[in-house]
C-alpha atoms as a PDB file:
ATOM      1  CA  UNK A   1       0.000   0.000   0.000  1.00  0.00           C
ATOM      2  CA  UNK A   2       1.637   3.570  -1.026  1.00  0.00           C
ATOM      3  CA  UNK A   3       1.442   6.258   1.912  1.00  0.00           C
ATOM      4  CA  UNK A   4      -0.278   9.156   1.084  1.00  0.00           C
ATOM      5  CA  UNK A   5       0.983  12.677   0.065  1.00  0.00           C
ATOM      6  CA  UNK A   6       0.003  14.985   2.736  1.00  0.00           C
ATOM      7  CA  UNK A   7      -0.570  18.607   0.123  1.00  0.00           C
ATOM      8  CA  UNK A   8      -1.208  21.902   1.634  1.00  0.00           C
ATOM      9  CA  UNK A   9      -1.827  25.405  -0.039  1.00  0.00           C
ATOM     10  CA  UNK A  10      -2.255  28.618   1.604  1.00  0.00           C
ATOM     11  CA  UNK A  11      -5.247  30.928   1.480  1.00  0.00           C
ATOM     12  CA  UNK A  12      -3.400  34.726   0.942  1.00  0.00           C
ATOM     13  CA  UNK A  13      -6.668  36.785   0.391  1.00  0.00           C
ATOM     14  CA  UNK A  14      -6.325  38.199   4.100  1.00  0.00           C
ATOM     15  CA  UNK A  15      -3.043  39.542   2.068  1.00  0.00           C
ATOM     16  CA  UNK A  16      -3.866  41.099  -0.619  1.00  0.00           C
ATOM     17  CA  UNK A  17      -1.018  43.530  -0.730  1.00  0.00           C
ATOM     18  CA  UNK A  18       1.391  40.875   0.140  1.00  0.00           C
ATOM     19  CA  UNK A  19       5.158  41.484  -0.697  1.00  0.00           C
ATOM     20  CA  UNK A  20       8.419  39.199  -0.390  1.00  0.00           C
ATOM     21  CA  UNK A  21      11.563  40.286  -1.121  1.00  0.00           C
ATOM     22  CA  UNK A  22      14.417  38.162  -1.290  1.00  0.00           C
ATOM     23  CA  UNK A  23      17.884  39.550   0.277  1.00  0.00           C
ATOM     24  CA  UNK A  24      20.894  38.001  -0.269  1.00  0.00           C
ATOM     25  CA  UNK A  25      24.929  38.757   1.350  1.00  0.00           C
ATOM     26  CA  UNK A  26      27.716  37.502  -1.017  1.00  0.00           C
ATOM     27  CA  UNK A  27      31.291  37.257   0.972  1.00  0.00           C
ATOM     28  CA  UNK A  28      34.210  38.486  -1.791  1.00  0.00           C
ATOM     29  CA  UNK A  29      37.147  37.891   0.747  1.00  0.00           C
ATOM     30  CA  UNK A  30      38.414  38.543   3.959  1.00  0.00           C
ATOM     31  CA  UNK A  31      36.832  42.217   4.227  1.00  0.00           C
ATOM     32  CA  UNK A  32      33.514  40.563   3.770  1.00  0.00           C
ATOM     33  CA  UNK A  33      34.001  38.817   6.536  1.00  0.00           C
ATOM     34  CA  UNK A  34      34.244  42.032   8.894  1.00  0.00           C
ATOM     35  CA  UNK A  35      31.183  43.400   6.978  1.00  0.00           C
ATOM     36  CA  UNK A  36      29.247  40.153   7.835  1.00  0.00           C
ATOM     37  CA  UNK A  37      30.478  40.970  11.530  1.00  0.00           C
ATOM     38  CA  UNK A  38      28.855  44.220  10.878  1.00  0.00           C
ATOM     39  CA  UNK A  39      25.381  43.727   9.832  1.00  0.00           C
ATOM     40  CA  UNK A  40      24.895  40.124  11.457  1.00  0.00           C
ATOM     41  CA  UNK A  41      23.875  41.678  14.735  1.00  0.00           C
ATOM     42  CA  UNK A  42      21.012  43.717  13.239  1.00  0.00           C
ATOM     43  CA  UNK A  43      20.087  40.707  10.638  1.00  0.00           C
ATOM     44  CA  UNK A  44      19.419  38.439  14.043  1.00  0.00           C
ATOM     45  CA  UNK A  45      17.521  41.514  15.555  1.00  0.00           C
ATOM     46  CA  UNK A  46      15.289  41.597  12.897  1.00  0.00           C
ATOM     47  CA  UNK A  47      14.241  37.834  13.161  1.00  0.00           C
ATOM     48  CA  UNK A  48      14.104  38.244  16.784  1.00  0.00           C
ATOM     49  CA  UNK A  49      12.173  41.046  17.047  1.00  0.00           C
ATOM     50  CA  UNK A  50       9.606  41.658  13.896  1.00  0.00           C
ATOM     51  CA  UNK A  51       9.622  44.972  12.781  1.00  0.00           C
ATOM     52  CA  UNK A  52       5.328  45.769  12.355  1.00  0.00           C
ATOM     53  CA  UNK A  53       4.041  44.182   9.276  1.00  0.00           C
ATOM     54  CA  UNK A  54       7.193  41.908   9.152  1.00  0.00           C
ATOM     55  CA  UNK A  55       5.160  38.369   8.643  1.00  0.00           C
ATOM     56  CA  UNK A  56       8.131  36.003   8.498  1.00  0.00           C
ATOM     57  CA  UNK A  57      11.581  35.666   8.171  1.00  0.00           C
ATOM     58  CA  UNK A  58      13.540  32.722   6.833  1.00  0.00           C
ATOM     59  CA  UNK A  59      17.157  32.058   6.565  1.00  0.00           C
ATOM     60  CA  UNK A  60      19.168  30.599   2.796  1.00  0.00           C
ATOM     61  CA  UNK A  61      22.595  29.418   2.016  1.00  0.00           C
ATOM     62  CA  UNK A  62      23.167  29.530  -1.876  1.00  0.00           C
ATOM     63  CA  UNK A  63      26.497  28.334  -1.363  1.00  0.00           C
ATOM     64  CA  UNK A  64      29.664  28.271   1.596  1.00  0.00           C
ATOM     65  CA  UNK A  65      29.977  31.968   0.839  1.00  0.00           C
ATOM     66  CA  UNK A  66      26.451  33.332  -0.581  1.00  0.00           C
ATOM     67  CA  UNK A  67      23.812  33.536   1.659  1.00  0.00           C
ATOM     68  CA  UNK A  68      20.474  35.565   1.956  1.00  0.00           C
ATOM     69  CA  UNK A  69      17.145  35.356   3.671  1.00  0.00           C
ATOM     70  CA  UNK A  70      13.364  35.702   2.188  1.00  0.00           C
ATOM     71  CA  UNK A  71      10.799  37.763   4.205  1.00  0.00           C
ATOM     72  CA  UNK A  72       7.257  38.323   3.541  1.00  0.00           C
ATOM     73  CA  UNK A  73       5.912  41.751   4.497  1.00  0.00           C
ATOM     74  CA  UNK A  74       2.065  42.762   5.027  1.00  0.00           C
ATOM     75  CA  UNK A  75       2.563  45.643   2.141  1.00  0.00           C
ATOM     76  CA  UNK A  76       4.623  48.140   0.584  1.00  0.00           C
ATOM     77  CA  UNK A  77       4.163  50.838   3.270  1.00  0.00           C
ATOM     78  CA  UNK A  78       5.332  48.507   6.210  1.00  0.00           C
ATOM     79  CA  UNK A  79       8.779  47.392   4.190  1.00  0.00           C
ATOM     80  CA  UNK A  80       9.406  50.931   3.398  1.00  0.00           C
ATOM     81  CA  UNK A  81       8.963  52.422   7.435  1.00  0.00           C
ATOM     82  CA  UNK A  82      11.321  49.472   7.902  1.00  0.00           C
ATOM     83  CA  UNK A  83      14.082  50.506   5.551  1.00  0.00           C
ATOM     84  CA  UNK A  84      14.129  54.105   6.644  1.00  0.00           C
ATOM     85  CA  UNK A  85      14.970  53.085  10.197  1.00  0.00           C
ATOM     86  CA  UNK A  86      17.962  51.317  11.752  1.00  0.00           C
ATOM     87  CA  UNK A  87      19.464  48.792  11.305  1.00  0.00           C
ATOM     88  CA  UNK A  88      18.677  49.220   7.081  1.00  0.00           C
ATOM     89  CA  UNK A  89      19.637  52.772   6.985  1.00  0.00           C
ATOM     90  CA  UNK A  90      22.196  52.595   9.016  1.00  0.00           C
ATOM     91  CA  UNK A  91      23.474  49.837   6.384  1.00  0.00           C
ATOM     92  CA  UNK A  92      22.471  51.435   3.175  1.00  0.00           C
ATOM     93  CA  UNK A  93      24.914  54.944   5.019  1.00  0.00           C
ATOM     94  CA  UNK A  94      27.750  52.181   5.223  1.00  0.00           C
ATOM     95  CA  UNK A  95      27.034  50.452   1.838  1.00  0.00           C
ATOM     96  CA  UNK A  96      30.899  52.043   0.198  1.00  0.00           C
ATOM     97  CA  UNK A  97      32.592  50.364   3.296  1.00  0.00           C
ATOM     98  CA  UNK A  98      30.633  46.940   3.776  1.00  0.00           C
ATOM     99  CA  UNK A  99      30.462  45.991  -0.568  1.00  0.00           C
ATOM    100  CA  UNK A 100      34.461  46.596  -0.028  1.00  0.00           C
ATOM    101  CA  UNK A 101      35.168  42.562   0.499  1.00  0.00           C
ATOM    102  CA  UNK A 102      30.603  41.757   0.001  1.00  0.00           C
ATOM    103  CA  UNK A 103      28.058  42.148  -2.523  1.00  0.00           C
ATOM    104  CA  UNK A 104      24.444  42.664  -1.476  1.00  0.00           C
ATOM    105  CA  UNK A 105      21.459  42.190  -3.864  1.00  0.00           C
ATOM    106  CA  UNK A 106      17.617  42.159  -2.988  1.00  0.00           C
ATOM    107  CA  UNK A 107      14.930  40.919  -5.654  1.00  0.00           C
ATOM    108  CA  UNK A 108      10.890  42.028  -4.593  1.00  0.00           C
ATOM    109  CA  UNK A 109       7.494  40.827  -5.546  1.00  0.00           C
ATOM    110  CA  UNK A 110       4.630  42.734  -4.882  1.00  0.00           C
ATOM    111  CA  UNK A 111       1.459  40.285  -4.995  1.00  0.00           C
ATOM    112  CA  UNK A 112      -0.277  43.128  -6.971  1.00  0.00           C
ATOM    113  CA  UNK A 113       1.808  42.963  -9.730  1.00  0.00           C
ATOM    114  CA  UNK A 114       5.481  44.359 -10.076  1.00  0.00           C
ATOM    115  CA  UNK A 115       8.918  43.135  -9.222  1.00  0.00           C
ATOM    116  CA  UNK A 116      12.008  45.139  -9.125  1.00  0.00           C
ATOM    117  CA  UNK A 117      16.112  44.544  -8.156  1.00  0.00           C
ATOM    118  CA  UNK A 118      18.945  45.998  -6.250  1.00  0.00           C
ATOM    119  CA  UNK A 119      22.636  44.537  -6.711  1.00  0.00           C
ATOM    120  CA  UNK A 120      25.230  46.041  -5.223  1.00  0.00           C
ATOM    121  CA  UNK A 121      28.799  45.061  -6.306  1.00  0.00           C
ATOM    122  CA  UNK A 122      27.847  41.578  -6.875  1.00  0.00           C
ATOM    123  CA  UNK A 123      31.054  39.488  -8.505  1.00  0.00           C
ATOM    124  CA  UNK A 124      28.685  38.125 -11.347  1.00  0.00           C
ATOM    125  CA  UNK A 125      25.385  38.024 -11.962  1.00  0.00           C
ATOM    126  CA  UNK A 126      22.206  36.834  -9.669  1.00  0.00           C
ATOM    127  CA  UNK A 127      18.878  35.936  -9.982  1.00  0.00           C
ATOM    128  CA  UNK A 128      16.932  38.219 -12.280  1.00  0.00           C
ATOM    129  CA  UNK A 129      20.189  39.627 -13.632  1.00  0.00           C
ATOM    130  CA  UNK A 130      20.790  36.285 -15.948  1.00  0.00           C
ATOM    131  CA  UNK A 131      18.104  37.520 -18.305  1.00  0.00           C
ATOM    132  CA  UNK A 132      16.963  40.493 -17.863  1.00  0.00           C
ATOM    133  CA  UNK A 133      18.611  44.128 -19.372  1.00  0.00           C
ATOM    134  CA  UNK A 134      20.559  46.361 -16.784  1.00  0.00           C
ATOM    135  CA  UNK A 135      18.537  49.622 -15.688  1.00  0.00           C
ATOM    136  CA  UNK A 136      20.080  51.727 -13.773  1.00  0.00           C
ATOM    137  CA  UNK A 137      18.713  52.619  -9.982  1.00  0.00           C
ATOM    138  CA  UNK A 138      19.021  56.763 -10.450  1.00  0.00           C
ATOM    139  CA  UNK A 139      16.292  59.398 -11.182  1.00  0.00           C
ATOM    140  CA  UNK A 140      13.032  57.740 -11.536  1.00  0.00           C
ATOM    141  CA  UNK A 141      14.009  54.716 -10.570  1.00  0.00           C
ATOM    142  CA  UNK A 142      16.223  55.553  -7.187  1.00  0.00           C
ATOM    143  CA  UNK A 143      13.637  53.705  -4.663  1.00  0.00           C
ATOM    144  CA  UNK A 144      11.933  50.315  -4.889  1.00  0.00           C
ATOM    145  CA  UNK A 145       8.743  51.746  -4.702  1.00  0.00           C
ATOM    146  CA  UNK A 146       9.756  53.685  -8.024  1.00  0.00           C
ATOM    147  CA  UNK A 147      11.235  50.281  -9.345  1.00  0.00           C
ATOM    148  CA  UNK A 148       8.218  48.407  -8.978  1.00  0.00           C
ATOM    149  CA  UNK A 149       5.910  50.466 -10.634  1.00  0.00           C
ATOM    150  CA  UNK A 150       8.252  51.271 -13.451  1.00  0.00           C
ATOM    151  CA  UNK A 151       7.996  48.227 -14.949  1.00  0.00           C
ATOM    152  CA  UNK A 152       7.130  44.511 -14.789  1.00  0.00           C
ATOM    153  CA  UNK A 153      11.522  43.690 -13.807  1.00  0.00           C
ATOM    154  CA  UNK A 154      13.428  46.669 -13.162  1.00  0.00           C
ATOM    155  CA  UNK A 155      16.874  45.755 -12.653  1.00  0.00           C
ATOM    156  CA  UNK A 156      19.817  47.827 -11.361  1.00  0.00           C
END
């Protein structure tokens, strides 16, 4: 007799403004290392303590020295308020001195259509990068928010 498949689905229409964004940290040498040393404090912070509208936080290893984390916010608004506070601004202030030995890269959906991309002195090319063309993140498209509703990928 074969066991059966336990399936599950969620239901997401208590979410209808639902956004994940994928982050991820890629150590380039020994400097990376200190900038890991850097930002790892306020990375455990945040899945410690949930910034409001944070709705989970999970933890990937791509390889020994990529990793990143995925994190599914309530909407828009509440991922912004988080990024213009500390620890994220105090990061994106830093961003010259950490991407010295790391490159950082984030890649968000927005369950209400867009997607847009940050890298940030990534050694070769990540997720949406292997296809899609480069657009640069100045002008119109500076902030996510921007990104996202500038087109279906915006990649920088």
């Amino acid at each position: 007799m074969q066991a059966s498949i336990n399936r599950q689905s969620v239901d997401l229409s208590a979410y209808p403004d639902l956004v994940m964004i994928l982050l991820g940290f890629r150590v380039k040498g020994w400097r990376g290392l200190r900038a890991l040393r850097r930002i790892g404090p306020g990375l455990h912070a945040i899945a410690r303590n949930r910034p409001d509208g944070l709705l989970a936080h999970e933890g990937m290893m791509f390889s020994l020295t990529h990793f990143g984390f995925r994190q599914y916010w309530q909407d828009m608004d509440s991922l912004e308020r988080f990024t213009r506070g500390g620890p994220h601004a105090d990061w994106w202030r830093d961003v010259r001195a950490l991407s010295a030995g790391a490159g950082f890269w984030h890649e968000t959906y927005h369950a209400r259509g867009g997607v847009e991309a940050l890298y940030v002195a990534m050694p070769e090319p990540v997720g949406l990068q292997h296809f899609a063309a480069e657009r640069r993140p100045d002008g119109p498209f500076l902030s996510a928010r921007s990104r996202i509703q500038g087109g279906a990928a915006s990649v920088g």
